[in-house]
PDB file of N, CA and C in Angstrom:
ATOM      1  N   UNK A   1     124.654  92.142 100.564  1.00  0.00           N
ATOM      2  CA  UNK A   1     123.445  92.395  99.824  1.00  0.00           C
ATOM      3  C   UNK A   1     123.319  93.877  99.470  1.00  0.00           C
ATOM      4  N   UNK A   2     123.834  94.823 100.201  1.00  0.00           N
ATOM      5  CA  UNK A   2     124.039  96.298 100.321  1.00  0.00           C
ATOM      6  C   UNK A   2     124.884  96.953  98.781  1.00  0.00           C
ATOM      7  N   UNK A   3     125.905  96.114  98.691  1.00  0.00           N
ATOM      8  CA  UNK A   3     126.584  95.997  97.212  1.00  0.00           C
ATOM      9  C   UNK A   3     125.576  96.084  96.180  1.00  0.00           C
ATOM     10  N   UNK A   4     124.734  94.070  96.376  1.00  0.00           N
ATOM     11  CA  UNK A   4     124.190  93.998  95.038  1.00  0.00           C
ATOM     12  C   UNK A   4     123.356  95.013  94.601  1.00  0.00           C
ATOM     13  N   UNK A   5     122.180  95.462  95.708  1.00  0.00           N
ATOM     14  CA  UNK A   5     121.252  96.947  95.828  1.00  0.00           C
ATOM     15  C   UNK A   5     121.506  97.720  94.981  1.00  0.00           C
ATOM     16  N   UNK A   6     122.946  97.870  95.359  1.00  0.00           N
ATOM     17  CA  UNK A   6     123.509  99.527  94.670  1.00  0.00           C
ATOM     18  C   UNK A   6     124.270  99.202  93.368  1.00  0.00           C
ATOM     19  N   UNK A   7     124.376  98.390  93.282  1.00  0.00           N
ATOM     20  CA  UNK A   7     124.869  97.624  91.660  1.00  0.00           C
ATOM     21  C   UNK A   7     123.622  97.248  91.057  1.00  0.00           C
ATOM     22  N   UNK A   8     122.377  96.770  91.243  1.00  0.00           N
ATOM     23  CA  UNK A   8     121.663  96.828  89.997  1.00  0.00           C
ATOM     24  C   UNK A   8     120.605  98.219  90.560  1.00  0.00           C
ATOM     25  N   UNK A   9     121.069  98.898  90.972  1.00  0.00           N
ATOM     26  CA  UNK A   9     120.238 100.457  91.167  1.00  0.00           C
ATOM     27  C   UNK A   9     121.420 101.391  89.865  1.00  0.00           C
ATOM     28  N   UNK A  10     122.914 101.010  90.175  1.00  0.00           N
ATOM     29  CA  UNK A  10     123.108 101.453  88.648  1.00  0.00           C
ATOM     30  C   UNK A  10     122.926 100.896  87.373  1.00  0.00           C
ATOM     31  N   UNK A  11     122.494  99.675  87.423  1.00  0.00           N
ATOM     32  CA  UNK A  11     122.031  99.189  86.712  1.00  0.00           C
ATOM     33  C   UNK A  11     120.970  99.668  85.880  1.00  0.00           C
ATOM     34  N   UNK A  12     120.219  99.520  86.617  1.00  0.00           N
ATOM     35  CA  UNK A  12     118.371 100.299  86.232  1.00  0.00           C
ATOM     36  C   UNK A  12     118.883 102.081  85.908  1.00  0.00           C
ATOM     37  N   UNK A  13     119.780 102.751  86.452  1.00  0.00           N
ATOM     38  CA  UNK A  13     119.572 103.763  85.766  1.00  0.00           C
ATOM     39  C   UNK A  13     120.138 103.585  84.174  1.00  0.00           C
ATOM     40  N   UNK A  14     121.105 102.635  84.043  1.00  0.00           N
ATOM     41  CA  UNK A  14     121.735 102.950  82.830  1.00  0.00           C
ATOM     42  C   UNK A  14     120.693 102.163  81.893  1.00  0.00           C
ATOM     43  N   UNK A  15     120.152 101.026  82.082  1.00  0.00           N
ATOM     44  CA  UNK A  15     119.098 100.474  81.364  1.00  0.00           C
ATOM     45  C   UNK A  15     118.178 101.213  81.038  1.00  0.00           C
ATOM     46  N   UNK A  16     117.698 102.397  81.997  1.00  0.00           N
ATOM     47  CA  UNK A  16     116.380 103.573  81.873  1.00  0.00           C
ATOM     48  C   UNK A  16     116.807 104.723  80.517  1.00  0.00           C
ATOM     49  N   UNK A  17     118.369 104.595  80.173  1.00  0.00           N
ATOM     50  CA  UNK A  17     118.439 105.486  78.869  1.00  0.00           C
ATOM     51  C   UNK A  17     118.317 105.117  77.667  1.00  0.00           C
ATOM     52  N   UNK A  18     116.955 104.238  77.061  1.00  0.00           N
ATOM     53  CA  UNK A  18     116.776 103.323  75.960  1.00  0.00           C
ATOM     54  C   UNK A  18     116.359 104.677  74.950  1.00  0.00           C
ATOM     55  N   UNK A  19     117.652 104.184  74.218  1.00  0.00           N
ATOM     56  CA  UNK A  19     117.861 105.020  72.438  1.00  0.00           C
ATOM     57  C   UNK A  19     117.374 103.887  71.678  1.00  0.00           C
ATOM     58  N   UNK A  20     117.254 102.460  71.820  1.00  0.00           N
ATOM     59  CA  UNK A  20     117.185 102.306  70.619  1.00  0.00           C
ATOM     60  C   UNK A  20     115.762 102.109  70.427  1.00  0.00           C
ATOM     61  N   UNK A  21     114.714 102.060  71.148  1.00  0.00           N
ATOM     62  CA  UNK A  21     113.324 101.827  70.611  1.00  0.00           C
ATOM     63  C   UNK A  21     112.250 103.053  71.303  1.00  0.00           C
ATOM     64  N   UNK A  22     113.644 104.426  70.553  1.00  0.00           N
ATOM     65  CA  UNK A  22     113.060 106.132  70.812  1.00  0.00           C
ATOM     66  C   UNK A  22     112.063 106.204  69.608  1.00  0.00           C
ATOM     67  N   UNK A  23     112.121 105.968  68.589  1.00  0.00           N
ATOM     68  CA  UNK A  23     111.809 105.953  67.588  1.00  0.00           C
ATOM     69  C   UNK A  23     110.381 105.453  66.679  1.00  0.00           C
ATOM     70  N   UNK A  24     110.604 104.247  67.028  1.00  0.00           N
ATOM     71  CA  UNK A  24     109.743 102.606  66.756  1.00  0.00           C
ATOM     72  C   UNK A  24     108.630 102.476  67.847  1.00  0.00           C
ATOM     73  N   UNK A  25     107.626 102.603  67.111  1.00  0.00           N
ATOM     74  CA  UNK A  25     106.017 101.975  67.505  1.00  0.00           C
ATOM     75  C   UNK A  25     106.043 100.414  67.783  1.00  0.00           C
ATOM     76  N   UNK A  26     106.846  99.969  66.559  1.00  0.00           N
ATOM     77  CA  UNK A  26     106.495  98.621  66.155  1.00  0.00           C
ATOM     78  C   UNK A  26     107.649  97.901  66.853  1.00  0.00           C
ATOM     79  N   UNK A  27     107.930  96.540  67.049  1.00  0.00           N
ATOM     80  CA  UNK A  27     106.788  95.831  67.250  1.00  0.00           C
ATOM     81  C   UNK A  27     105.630  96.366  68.610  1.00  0.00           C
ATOM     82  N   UNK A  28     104.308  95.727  68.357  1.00  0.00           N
ATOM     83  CA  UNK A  28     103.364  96.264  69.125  1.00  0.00           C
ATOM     84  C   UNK A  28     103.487  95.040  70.430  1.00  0.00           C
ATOM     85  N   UNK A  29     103.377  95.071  71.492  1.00  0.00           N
ATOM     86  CA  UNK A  29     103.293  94.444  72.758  1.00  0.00           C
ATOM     87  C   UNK A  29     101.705  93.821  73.078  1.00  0.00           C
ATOM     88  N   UNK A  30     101.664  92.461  72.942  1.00  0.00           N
ATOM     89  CA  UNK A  30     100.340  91.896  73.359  1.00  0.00           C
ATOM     90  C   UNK A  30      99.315  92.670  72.071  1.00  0.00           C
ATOM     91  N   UNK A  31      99.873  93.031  71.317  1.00  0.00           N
ATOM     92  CA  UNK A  31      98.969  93.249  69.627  1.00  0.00           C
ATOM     93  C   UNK A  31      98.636  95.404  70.128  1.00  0.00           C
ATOM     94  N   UNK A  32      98.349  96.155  71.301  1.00  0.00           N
ATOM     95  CA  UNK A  32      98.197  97.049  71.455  1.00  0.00           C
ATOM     96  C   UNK A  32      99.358  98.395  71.848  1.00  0.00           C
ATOM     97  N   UNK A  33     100.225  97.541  72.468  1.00  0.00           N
ATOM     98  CA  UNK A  33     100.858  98.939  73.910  1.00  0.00           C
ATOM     99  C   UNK A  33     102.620  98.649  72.589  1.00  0.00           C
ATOM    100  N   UNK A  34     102.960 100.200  72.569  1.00  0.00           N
ATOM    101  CA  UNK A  34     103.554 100.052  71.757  1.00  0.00           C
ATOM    102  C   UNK A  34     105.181  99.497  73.253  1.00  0.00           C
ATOM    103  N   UNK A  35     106.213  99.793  72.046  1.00  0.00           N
ATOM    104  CA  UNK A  35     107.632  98.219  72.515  1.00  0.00           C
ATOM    105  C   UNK A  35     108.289  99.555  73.191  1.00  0.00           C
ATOM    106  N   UNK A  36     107.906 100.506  72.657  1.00  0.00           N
ATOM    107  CA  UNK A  36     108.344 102.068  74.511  1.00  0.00           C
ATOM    108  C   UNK A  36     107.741 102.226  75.320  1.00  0.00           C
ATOM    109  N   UNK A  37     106.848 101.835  74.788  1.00  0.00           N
ATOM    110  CA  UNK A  37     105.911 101.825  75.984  1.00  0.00           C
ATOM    111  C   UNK A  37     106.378 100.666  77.375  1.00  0.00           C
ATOM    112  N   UNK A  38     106.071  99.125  76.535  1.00  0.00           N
ATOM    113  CA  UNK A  38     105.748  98.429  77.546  1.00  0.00           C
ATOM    114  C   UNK A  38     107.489  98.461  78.031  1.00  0.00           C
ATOM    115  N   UNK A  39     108.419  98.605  77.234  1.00  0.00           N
ATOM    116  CA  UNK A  39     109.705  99.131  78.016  1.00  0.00           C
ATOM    117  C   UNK A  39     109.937  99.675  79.604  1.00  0.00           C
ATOM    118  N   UNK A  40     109.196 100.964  79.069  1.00  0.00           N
ATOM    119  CA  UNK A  40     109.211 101.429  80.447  1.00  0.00           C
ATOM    120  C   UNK A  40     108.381 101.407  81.676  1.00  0.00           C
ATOM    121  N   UNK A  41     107.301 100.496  80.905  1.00  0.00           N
ATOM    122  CA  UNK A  41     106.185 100.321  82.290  1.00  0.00           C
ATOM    123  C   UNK A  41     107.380  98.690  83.052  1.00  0.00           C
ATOM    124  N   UNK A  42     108.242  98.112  81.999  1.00  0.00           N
ATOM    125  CA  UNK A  42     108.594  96.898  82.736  1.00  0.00           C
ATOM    126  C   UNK A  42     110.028  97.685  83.266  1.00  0.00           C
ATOM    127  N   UNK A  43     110.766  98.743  83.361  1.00  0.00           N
ATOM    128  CA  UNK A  43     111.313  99.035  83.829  1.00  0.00           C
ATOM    129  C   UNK A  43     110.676 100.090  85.096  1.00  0.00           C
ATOM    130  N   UNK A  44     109.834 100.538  85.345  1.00  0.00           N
ATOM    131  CA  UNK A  44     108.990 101.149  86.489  1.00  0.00           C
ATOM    132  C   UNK A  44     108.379 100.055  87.087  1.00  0.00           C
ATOM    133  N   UNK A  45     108.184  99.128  86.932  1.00  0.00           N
ATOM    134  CA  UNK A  45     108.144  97.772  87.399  1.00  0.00           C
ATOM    135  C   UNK A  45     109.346  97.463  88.470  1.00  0.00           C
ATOM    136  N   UNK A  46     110.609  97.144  87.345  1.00  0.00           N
ATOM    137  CA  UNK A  46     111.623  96.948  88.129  1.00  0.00           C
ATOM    138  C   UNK A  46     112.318  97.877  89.603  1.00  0.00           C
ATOM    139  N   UNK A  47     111.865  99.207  89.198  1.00  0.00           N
ATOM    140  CA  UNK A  47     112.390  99.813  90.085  1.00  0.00           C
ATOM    141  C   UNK A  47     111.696  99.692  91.283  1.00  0.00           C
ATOM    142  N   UNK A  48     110.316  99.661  91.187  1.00  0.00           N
ATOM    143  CA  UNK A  48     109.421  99.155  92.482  1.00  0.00           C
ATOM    144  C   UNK A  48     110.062  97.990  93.692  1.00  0.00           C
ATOM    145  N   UNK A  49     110.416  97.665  92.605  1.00  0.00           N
ATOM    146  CA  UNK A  49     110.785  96.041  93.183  1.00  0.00           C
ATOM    147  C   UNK A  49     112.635  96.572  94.180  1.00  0.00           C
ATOM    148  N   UNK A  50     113.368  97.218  92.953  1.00  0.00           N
ATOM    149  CA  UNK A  50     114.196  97.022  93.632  1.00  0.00           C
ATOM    150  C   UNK A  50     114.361  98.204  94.413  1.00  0.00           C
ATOM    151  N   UNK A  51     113.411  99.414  94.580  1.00  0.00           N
ATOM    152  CA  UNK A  51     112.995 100.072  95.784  1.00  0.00           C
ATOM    153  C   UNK A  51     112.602  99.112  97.181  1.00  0.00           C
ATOM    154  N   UNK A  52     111.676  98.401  96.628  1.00  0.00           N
ATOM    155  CA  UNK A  52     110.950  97.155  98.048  1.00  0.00           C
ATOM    156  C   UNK A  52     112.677  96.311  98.211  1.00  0.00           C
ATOM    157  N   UNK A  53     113.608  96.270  97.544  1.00  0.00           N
ATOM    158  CA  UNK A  53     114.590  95.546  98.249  1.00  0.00           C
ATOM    159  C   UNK A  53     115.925  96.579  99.034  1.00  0.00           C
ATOM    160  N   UNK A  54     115.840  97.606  98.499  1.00  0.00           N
ATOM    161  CA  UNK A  54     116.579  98.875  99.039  1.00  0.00           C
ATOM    162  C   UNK A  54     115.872  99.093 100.637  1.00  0.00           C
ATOM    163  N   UNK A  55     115.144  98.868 100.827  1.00  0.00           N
ATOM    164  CA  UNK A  55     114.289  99.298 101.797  1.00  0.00           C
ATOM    165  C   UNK A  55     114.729  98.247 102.887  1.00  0.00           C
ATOM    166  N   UNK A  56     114.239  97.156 102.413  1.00  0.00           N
ATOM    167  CA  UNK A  56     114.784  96.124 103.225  1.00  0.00           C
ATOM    168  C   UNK A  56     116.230  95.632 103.667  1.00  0.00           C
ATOM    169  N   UNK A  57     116.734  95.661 102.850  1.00  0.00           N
ATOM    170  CA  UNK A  57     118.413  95.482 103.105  1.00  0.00           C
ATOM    171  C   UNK A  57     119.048  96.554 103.100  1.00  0.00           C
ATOM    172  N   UNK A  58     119.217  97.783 103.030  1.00  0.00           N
ATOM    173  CA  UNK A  58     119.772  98.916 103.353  1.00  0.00           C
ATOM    174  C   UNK A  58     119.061 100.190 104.366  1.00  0.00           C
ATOM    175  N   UNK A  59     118.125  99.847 104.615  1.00  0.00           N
ATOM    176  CA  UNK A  59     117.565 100.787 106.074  1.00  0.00           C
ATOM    177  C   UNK A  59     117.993 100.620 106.824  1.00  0.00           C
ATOM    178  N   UNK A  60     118.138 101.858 107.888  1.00  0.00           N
ATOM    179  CA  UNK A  60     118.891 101.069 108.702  1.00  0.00           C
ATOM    180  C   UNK A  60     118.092 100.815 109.821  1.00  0.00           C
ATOM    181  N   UNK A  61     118.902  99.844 111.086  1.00  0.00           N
ATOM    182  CA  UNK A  61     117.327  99.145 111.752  1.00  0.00           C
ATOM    183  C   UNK A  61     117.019  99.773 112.937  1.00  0.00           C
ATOM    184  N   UNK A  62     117.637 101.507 112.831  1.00  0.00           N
ATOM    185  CA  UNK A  62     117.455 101.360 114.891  1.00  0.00           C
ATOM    186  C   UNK A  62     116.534 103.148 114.355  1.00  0.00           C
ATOM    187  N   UNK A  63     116.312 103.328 112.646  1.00  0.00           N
ATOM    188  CA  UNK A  63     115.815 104.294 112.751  1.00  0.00           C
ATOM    189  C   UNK A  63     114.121 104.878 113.308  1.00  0.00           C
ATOM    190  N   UNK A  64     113.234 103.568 113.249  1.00  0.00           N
ATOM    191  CA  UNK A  64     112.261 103.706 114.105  1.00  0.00           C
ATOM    192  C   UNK A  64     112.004 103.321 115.689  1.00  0.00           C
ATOM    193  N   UNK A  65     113.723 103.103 116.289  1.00  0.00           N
ATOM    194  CA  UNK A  65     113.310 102.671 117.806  1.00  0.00           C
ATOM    195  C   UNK A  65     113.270 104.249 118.296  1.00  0.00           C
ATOM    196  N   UNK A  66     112.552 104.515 119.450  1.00  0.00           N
ATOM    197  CA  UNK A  66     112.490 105.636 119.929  1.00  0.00           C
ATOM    198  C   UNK A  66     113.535 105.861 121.100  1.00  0.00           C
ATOM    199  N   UNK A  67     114.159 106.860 121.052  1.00  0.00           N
ATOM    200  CA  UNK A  67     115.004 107.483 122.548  1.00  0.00           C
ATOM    201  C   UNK A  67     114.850 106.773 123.504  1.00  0.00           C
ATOM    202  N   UNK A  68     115.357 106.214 124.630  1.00  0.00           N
ATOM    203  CA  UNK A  68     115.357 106.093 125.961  1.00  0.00           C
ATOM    204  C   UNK A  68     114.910 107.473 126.968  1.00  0.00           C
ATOM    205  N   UNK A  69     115.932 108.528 126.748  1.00  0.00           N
ATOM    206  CA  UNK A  69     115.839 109.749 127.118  1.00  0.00           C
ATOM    207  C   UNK A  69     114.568 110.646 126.601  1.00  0.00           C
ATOM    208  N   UNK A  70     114.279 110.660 125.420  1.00  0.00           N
ATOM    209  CA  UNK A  70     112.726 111.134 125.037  1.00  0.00           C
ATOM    210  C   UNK A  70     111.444 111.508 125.611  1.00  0.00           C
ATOM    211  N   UNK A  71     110.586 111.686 125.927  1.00  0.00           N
ATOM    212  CA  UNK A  71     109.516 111.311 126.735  1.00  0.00           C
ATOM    213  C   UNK A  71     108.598 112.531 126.084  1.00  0.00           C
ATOM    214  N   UNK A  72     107.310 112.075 126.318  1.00  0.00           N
ATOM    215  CA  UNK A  72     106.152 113.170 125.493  1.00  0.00           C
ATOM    216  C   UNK A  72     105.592 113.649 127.116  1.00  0.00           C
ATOM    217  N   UNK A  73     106.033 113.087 128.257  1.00  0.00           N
ATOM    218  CA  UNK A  73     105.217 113.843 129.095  1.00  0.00           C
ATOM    219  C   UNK A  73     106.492 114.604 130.100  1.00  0.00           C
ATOM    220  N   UNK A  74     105.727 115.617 130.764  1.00  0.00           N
ATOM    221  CA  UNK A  74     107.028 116.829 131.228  1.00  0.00           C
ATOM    222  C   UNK A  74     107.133 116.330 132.802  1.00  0.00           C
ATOM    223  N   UNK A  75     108.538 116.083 133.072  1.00  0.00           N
ATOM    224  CA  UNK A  75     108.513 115.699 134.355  1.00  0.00           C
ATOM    225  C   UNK A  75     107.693 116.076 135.821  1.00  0.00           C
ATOM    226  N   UNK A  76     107.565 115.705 136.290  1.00  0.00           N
ATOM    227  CA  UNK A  76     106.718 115.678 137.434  1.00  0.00           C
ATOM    228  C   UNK A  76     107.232 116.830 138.626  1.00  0.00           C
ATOM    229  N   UNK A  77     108.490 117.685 138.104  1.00  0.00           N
ATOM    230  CA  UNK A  77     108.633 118.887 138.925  1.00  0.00           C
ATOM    231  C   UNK A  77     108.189 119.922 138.001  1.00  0.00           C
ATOM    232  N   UNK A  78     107.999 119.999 136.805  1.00  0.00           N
ATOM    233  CA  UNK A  78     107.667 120.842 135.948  1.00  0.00           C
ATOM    234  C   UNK A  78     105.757 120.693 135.830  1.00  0.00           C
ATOM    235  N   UNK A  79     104.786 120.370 136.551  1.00  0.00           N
ATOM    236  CA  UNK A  79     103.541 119.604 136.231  1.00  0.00           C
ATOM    237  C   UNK A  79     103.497 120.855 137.282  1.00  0.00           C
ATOM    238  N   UNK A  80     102.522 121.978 137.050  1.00  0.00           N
ATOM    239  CA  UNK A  80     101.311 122.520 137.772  1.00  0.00           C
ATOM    240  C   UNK A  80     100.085 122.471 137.648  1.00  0.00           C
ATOM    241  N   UNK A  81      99.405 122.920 138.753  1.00  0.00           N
ATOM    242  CA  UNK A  81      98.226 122.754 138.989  1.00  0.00           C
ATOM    243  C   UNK A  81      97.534 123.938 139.539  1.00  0.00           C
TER     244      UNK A  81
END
């Protein structure tokens, strides 16, 4: 799944260099939002998404367990009073 991630993550960048509707207002999207527009709101779309799947299948899983060795309190020969 780590593959597909990173294959349509190049994907989405090369899709994100749209020349051909640099130009063109028209056609209009839902009668208002012009066709660059709604382009890139459905490609900032996509990337959300395949951010939320990067996350999930390529994090890795032991980065929020905490130390064994760690500790927030100072050992009990180091404790004065």
């Amino acid at each position: 799944m780590r593959r597909l991630v990173i294959l349509l993550l190049v994907l989405l960048a090369i899709l994100h260099q749209d020349f051909w509707y640099w130009d063109s207002i028209y056609p209009l999207v839902l009668g208002f939002i012009p066709i660059g527009l709604a382009y890139h709101i459905g490609i900032s779309i996509t990337a959300g998404i395949l951010w939320a799947l990067a996350v999930h299948y390529c994090w890795p899983k032991d980065v929020d367990v905490p130390d064994e060795s760690f500790t927030t309190e100072a050992p009990a020969a180091e404790v004065r009073r």
